[in-house]
ModelCIF file with pLDDT and N, C-alpha, C, O atoms, coordinates in Angstrom:
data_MODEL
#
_entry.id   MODEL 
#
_entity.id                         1 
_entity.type                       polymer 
_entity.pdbx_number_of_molecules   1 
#
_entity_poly.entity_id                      1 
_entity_poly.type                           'polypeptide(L)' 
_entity_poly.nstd_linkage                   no 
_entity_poly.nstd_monomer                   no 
_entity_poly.pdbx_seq_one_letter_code       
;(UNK)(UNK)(UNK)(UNK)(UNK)(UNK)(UNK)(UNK)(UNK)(UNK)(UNK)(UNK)(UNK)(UNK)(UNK)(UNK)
(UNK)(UNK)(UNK)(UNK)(UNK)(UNK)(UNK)(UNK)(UNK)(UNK)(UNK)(UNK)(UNK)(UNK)(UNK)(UNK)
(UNK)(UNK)(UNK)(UNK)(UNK)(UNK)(UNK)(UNK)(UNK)(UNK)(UNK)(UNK)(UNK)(UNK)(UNK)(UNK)
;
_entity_poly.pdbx_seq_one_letter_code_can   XXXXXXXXXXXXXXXXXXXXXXXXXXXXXXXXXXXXXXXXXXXXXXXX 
_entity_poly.pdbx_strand_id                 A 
#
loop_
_entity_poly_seq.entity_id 
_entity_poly_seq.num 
_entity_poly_seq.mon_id 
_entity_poly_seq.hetero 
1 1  UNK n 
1 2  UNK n 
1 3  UNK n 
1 4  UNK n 
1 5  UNK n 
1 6  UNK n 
1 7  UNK n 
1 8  UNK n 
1 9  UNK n 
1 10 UNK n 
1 11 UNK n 
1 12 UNK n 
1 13 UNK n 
1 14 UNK n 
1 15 UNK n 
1 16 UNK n 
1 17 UNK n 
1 18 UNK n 
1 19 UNK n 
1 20 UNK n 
1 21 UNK n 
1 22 UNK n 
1 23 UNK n 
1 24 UNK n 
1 25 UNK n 
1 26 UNK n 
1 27 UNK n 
1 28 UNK n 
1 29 UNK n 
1 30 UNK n 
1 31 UNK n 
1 32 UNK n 
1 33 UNK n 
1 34 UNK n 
1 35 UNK n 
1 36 UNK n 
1 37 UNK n 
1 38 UNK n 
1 39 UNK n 
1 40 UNK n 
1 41 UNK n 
1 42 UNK n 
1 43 UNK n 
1 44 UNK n 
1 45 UNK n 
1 46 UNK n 
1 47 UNK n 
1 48 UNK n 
#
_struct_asym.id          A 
_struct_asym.entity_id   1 
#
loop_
_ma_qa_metric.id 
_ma_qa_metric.mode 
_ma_qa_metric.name 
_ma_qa_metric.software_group_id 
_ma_qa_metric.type 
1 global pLDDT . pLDDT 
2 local  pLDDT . pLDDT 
#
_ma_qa_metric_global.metric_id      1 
_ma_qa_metric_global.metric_value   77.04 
_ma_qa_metric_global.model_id       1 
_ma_qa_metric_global.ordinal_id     1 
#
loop_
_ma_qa_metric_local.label_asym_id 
_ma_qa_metric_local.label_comp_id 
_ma_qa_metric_local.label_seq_id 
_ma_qa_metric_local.metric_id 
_ma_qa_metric_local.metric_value 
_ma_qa_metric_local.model_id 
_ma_qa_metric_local.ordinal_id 
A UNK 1  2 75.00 1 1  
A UNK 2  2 71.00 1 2  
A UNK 3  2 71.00 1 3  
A UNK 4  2 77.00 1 4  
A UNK 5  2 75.00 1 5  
A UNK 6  2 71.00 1 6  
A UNK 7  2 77.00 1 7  
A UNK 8  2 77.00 1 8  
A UNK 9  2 81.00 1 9  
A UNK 10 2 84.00 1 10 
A UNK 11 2 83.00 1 11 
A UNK 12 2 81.00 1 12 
A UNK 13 2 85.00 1 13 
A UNK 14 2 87.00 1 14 
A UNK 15 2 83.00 1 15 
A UNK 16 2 85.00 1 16 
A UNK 17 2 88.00 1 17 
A UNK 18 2 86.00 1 18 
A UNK 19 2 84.00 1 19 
A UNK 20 2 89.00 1 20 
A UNK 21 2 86.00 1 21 
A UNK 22 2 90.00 1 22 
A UNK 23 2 86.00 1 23 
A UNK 24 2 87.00 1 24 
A UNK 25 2 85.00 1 25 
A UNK 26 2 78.00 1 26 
A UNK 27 2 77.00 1 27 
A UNK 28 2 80.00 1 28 
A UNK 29 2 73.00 1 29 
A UNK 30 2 71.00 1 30 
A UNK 31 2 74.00 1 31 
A UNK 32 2 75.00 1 32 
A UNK 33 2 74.00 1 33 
A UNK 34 2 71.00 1 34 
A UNK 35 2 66.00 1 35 
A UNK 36 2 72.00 1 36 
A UNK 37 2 73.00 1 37 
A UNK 38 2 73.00 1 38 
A UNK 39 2 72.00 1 39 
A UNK 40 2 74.00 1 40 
A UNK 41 2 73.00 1 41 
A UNK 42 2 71.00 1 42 
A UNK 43 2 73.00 1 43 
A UNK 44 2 71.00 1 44 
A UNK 45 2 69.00 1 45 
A UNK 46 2 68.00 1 46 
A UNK 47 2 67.00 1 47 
A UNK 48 2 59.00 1 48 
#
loop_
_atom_site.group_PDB 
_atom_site.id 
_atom_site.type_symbol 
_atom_site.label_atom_id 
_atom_site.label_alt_id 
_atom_site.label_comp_id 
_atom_site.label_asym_id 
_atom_site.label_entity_id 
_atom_site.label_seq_id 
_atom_site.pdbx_PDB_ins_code 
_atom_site.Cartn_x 
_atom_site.Cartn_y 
_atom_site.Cartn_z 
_atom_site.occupancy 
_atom_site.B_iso_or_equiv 
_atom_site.pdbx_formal_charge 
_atom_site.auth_seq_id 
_atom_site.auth_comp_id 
_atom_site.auth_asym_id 
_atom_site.auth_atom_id 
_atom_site.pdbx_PDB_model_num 
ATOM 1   N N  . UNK A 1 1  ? -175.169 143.680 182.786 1.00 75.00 ? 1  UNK A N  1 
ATOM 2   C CA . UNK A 1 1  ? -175.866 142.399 182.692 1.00 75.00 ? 1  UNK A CA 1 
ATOM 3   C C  . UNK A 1 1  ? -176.621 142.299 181.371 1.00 75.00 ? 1  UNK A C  1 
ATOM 4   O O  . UNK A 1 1  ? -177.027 141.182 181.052 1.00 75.00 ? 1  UNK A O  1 
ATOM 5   N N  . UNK A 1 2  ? -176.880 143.432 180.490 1.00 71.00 ? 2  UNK A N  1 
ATOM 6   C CA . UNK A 1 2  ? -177.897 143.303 179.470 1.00 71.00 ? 2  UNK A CA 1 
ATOM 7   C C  . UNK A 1 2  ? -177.164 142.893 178.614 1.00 71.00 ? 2  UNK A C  1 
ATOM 8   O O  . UNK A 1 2  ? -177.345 141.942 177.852 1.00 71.00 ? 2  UNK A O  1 
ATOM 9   N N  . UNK A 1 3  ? -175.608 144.141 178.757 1.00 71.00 ? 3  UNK A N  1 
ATOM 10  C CA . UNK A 1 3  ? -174.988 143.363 177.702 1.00 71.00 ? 3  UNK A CA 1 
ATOM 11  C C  . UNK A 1 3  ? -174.221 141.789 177.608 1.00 71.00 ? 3  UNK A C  1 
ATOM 12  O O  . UNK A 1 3  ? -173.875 141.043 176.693 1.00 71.00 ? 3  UNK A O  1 
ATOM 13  N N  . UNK A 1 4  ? -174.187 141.766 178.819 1.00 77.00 ? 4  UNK A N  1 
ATOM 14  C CA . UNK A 1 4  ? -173.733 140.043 178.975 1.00 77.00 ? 4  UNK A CA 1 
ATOM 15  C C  . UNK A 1 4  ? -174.596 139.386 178.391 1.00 77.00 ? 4  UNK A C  1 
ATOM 16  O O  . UNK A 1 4  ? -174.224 138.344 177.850 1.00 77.00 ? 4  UNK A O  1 
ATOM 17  N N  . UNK A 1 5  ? -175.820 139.721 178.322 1.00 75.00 ? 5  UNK A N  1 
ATOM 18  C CA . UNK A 1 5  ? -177.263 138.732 177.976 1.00 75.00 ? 5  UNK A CA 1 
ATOM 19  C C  . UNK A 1 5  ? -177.454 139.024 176.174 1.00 75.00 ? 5  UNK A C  1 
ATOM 20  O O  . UNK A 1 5  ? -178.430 138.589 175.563 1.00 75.00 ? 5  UNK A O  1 
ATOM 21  N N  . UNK A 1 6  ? -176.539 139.681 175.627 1.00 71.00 ? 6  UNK A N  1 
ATOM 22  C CA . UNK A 1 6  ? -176.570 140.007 174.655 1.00 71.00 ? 6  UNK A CA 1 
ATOM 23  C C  . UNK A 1 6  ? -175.403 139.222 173.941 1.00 71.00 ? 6  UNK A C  1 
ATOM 24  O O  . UNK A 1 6  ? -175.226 138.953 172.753 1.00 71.00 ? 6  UNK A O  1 
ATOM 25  N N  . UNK A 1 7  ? -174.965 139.059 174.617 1.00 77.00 ? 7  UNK A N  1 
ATOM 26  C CA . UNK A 1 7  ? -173.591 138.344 174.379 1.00 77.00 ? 7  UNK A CA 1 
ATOM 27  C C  . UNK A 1 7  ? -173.531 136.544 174.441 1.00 77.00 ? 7  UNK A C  1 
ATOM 28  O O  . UNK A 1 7  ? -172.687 135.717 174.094 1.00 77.00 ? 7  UNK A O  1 
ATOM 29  N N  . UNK A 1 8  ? -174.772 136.470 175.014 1.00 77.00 ? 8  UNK A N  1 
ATOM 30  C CA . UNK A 1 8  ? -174.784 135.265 175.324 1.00 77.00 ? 8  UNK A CA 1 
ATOM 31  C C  . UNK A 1 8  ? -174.368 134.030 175.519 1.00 77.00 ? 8  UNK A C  1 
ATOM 32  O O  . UNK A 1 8  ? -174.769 132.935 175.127 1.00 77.00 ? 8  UNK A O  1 
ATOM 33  N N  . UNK A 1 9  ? -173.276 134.474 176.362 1.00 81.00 ? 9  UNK A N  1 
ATOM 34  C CA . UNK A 1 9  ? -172.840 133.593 177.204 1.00 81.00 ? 9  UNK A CA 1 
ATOM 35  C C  . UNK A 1 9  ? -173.233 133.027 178.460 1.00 81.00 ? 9  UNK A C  1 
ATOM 36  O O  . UNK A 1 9  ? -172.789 131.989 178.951 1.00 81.00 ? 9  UNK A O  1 
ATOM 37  N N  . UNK A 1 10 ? -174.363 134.019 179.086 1.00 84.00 ? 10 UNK A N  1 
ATOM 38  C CA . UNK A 1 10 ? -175.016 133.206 179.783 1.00 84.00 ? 10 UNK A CA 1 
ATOM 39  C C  . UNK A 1 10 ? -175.840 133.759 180.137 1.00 84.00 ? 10 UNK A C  1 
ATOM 40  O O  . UNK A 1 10 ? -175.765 134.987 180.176 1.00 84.00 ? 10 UNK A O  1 
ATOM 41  N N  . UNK A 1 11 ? -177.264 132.922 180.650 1.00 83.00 ? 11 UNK A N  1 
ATOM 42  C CA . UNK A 1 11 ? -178.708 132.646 180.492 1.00 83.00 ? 11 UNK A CA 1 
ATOM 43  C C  . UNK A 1 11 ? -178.797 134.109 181.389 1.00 83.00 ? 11 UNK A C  1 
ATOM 44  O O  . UNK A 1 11 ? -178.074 134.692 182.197 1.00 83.00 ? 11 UNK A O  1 
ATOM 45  N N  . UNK A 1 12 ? -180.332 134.374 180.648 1.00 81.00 ? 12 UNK A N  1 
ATOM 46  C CA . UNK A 1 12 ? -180.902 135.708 182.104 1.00 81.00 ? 12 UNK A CA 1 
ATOM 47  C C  . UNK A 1 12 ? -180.709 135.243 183.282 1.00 81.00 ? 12 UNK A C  1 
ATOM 48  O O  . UNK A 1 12 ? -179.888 135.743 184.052 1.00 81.00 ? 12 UNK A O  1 
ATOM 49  N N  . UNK A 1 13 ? -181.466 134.192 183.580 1.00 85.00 ? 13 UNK A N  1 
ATOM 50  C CA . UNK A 1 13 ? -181.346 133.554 185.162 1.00 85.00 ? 13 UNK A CA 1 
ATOM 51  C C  . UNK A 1 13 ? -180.133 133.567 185.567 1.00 85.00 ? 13 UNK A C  1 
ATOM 52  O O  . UNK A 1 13 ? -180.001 133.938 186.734 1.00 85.00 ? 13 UNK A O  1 
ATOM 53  N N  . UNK A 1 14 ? -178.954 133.221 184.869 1.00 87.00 ? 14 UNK A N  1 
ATOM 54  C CA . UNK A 1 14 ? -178.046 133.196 185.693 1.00 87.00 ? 14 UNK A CA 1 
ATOM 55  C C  . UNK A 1 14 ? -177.522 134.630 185.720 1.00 87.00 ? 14 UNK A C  1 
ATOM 56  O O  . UNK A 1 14 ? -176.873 134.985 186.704 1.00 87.00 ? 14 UNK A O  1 
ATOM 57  N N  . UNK A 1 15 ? -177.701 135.294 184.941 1.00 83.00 ? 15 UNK A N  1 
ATOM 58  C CA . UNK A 1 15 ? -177.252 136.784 185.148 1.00 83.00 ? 15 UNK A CA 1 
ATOM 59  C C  . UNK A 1 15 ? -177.898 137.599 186.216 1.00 83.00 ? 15 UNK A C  1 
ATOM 60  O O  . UNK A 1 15 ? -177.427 138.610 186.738 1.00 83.00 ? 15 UNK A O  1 
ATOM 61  N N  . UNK A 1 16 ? -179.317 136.886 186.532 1.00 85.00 ? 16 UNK A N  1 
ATOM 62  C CA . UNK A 1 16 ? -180.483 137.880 187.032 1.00 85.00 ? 16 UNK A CA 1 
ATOM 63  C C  . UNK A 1 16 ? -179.577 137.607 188.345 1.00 85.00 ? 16 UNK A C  1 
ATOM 64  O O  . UNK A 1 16 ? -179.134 138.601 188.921 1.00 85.00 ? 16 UNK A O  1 
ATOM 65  N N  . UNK A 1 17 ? -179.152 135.816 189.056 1.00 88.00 ? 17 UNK A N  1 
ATOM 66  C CA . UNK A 1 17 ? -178.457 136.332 189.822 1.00 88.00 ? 17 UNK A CA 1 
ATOM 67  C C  . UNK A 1 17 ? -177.216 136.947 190.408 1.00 88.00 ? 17 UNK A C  1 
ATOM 68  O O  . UNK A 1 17 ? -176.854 137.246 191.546 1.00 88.00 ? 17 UNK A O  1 
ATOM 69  N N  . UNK A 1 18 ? -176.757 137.012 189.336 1.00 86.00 ? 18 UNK A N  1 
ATOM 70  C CA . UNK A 1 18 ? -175.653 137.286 189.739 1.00 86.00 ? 18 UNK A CA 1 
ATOM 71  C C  . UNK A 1 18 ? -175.422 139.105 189.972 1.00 86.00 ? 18 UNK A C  1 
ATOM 72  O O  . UNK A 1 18 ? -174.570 139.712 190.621 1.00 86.00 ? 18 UNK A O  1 
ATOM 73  N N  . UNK A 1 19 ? -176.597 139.606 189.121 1.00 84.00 ? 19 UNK A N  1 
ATOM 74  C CA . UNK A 1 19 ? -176.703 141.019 189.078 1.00 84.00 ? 19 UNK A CA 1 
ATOM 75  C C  . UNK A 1 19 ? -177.843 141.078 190.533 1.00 84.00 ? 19 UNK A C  1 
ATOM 76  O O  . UNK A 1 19 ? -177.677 142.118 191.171 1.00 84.00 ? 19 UNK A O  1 
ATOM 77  N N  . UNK A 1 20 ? -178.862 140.205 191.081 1.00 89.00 ? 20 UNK A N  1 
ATOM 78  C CA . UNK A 1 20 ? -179.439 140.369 191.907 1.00 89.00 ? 20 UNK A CA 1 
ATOM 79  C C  . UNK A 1 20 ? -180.571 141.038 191.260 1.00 89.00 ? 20 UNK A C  1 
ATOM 80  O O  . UNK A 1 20 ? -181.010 141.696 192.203 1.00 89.00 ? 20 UNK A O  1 
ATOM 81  N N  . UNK A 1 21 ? -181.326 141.293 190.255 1.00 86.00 ? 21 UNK A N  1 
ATOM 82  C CA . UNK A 1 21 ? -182.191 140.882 189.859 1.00 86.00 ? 21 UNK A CA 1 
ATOM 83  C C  . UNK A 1 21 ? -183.234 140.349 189.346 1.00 86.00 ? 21 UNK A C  1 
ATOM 84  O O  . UNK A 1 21 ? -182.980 139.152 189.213 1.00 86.00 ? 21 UNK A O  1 
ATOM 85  N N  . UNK A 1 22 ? -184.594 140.647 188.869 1.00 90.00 ? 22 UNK A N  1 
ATOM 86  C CA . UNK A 1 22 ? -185.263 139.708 188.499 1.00 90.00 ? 22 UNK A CA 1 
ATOM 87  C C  . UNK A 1 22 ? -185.267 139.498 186.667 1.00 90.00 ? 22 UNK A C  1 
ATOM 88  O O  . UNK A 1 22 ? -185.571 140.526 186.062 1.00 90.00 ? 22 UNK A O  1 
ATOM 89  N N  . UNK A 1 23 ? -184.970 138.323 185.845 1.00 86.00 ? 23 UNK A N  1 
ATOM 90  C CA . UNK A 1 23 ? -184.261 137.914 184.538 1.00 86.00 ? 23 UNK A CA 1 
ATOM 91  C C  . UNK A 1 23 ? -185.287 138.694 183.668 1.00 86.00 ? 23 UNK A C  1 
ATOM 92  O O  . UNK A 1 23 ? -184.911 138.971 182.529 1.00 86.00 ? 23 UNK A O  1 
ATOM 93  N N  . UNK A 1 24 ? -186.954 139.218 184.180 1.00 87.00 ? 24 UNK A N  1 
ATOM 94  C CA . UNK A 1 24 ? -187.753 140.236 183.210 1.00 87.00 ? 24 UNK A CA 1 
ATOM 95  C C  . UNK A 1 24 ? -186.594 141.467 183.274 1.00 87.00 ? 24 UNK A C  1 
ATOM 96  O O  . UNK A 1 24 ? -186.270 141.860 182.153 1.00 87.00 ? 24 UNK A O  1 
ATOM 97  N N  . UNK A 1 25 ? -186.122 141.937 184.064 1.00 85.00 ? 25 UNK A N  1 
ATOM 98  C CA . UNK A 1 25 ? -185.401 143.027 183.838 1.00 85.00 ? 25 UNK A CA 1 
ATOM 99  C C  . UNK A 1 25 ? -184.345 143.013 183.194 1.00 85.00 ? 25 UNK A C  1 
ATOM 100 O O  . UNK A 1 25 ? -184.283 144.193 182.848 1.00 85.00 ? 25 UNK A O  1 
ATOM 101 N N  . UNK A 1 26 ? -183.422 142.502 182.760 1.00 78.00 ? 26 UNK A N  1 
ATOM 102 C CA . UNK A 1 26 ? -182.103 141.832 182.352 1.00 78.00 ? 26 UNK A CA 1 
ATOM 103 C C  . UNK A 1 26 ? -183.202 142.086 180.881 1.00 78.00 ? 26 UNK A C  1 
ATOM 104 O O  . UNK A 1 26 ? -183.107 143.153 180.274 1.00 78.00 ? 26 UNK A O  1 
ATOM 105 N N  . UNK A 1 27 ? -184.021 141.214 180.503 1.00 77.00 ? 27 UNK A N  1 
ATOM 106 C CA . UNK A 1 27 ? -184.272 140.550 179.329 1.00 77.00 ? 27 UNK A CA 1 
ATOM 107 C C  . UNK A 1 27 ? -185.221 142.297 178.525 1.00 77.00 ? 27 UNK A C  1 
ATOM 108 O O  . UNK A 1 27 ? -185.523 142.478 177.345 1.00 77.00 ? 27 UNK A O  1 
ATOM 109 N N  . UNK A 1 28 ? -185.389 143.032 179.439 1.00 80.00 ? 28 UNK A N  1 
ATOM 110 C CA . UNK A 1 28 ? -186.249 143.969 178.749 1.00 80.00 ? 28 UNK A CA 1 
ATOM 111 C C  . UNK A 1 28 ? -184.955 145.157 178.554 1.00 80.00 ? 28 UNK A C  1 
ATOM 112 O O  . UNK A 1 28 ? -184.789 145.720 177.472 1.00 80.00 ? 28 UNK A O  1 
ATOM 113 N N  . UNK A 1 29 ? -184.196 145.402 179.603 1.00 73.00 ? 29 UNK A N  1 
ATOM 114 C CA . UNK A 1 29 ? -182.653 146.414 179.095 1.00 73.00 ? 29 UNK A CA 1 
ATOM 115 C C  . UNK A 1 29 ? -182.253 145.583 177.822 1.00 73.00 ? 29 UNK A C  1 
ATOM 116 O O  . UNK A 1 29 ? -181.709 146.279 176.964 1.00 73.00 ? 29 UNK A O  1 
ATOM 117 N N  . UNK A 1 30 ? -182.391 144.306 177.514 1.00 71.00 ? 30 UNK A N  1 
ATOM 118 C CA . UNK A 1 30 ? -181.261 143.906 176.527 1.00 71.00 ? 30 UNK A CA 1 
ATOM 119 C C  . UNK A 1 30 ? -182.391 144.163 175.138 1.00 71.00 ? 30 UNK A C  1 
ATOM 120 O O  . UNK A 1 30 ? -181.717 144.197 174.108 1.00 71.00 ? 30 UNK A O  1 
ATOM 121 N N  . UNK A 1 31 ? -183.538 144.304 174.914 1.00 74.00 ? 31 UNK A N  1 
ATOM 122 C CA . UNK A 1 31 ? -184.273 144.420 173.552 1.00 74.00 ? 31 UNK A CA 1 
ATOM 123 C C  . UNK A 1 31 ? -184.243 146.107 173.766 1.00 74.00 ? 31 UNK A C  1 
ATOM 124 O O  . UNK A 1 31 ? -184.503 146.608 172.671 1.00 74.00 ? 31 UNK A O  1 
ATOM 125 N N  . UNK A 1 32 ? -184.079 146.864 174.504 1.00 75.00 ? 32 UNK A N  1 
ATOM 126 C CA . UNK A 1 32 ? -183.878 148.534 174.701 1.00 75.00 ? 32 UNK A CA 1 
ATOM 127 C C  . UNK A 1 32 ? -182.663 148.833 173.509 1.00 75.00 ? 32 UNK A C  1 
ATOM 128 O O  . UNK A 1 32 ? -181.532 148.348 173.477 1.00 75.00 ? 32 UNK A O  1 
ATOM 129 N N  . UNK A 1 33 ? -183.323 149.843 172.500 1.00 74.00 ? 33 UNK A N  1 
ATOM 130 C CA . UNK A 1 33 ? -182.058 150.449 171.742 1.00 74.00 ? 33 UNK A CA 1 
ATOM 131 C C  . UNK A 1 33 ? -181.012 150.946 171.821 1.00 74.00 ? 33 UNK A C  1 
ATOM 132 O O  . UNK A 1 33 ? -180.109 150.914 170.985 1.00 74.00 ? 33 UNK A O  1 
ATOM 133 N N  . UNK A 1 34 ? -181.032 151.546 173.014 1.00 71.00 ? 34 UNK A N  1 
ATOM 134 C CA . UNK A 1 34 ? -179.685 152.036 173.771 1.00 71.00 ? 34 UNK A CA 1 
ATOM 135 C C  . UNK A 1 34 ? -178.807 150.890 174.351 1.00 71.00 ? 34 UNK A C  1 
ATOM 136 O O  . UNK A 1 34 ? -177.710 151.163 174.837 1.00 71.00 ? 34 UNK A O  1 
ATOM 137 N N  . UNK A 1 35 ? -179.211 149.774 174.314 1.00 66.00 ? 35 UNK A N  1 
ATOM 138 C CA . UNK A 1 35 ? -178.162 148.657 174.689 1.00 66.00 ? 35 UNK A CA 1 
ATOM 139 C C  . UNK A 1 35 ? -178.082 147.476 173.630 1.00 66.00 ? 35 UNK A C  1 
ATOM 140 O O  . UNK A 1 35 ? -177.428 146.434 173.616 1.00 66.00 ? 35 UNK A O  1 
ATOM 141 N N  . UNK A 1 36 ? -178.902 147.978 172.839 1.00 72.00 ? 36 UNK A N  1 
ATOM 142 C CA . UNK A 1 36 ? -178.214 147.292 171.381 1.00 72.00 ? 36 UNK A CA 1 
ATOM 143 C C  . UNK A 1 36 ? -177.187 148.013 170.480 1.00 72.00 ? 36 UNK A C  1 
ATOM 144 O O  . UNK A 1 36 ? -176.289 147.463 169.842 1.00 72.00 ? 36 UNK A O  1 
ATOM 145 N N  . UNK A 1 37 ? -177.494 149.474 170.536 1.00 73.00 ? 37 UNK A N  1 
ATOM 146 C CA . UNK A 1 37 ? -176.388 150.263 169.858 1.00 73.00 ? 37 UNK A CA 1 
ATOM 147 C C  . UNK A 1 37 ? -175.111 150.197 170.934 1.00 73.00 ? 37 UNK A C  1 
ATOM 148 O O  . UNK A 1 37 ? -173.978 149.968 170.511 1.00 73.00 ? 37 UNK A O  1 
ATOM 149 N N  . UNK A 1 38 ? -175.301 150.354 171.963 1.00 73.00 ? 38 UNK A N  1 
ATOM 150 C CA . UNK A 1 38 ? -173.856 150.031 172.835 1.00 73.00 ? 38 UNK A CA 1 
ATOM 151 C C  . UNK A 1 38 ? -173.369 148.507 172.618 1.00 73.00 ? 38 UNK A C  1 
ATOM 152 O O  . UNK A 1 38 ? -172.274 148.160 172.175 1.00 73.00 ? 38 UNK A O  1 
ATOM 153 N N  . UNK A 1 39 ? -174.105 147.934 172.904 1.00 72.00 ? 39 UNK A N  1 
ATOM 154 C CA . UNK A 1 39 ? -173.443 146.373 172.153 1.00 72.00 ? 39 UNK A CA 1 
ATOM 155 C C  . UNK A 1 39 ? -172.854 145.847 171.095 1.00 72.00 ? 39 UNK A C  1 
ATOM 156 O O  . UNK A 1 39 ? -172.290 144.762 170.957 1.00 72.00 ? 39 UNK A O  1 
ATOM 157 N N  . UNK A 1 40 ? -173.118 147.086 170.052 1.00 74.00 ? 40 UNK A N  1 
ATOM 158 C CA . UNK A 1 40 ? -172.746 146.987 168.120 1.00 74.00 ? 40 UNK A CA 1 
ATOM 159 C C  . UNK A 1 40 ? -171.583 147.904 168.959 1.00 74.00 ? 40 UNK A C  1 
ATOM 160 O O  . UNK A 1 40 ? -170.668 147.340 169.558 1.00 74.00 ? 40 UNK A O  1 
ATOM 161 N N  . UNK A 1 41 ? -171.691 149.023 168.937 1.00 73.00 ? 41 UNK A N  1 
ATOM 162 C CA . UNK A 1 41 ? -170.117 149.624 169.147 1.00 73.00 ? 41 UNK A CA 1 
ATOM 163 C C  . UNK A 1 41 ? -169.285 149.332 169.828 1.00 73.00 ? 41 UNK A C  1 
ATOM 164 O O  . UNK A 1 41 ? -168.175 149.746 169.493 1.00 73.00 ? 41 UNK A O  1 
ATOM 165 N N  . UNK A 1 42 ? -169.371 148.529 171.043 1.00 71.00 ? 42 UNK A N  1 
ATOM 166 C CA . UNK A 1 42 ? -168.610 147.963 171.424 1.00 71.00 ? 42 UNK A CA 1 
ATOM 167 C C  . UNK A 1 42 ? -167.854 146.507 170.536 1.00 71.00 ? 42 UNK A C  1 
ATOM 168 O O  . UNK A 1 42 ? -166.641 146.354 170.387 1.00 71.00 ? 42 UNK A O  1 
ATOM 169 N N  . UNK A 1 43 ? -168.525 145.919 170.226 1.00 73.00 ? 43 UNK A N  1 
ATOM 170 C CA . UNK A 1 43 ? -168.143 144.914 169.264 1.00 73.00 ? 43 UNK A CA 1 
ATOM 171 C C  . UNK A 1 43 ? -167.779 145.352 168.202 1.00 73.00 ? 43 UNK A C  1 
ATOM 172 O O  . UNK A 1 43 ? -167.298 144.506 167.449 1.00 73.00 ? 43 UNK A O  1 
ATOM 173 N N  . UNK A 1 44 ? -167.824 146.442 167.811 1.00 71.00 ? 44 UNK A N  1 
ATOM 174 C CA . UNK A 1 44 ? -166.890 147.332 166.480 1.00 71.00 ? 44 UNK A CA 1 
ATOM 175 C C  . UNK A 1 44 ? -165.809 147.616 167.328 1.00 71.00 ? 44 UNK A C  1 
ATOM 176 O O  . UNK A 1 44 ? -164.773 147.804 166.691 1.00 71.00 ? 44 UNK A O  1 
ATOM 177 N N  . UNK A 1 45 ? -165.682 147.719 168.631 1.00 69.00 ? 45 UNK A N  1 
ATOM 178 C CA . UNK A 1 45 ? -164.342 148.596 168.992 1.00 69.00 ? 45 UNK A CA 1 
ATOM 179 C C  . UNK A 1 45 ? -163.625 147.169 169.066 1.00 69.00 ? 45 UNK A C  1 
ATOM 180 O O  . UNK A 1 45 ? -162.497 147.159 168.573 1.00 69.00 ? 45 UNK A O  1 
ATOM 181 N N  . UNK A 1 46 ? -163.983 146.232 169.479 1.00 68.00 ? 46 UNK A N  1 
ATOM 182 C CA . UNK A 1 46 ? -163.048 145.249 170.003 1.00 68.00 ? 46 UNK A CA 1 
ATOM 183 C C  . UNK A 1 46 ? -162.669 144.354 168.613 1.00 68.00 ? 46 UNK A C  1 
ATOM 184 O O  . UNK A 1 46 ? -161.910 143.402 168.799 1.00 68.00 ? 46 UNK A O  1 
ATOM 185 N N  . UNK A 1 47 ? -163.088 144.567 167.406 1.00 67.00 ? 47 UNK A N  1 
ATOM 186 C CA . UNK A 1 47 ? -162.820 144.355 165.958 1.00 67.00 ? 47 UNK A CA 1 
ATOM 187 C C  . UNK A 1 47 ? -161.384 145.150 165.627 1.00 67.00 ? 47 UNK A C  1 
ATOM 188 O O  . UNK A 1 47 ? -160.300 144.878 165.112 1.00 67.00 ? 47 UNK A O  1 
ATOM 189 N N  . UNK A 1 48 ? -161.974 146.173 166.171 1.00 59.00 ? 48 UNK A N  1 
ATOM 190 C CA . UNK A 1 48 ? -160.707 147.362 165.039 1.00 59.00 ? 48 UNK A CA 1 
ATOM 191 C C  . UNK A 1 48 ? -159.010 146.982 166.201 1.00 59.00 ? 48 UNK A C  1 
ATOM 192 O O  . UNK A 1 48 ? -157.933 147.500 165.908 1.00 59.00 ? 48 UNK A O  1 
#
């Protein structure tokens, strides 16, 4: 969900429900460094 919210395609709220929780949580994994560097490498992998 963080990285969906990183991706932004769609809103915390709608992620919060769809993951079943609350969109502070969603929104605080997605500013976490460990899911910004997974979000850059993944978007490098799907480049190459």
């Amino acid at each position: 969900a963080a990285l969906e919210a990183i991706k932004g395609e769609k809103s915390l709220v709608e992620l919060a429900r769809i993951s079943n929780v609350h969109p502070n949580t969603i929104g605080k994994l997605r500013a976490s460094p460990v899911t910004k560097w997974k979000a850059e490498l993944m978007g490098h992998a799907r480049r190459a």
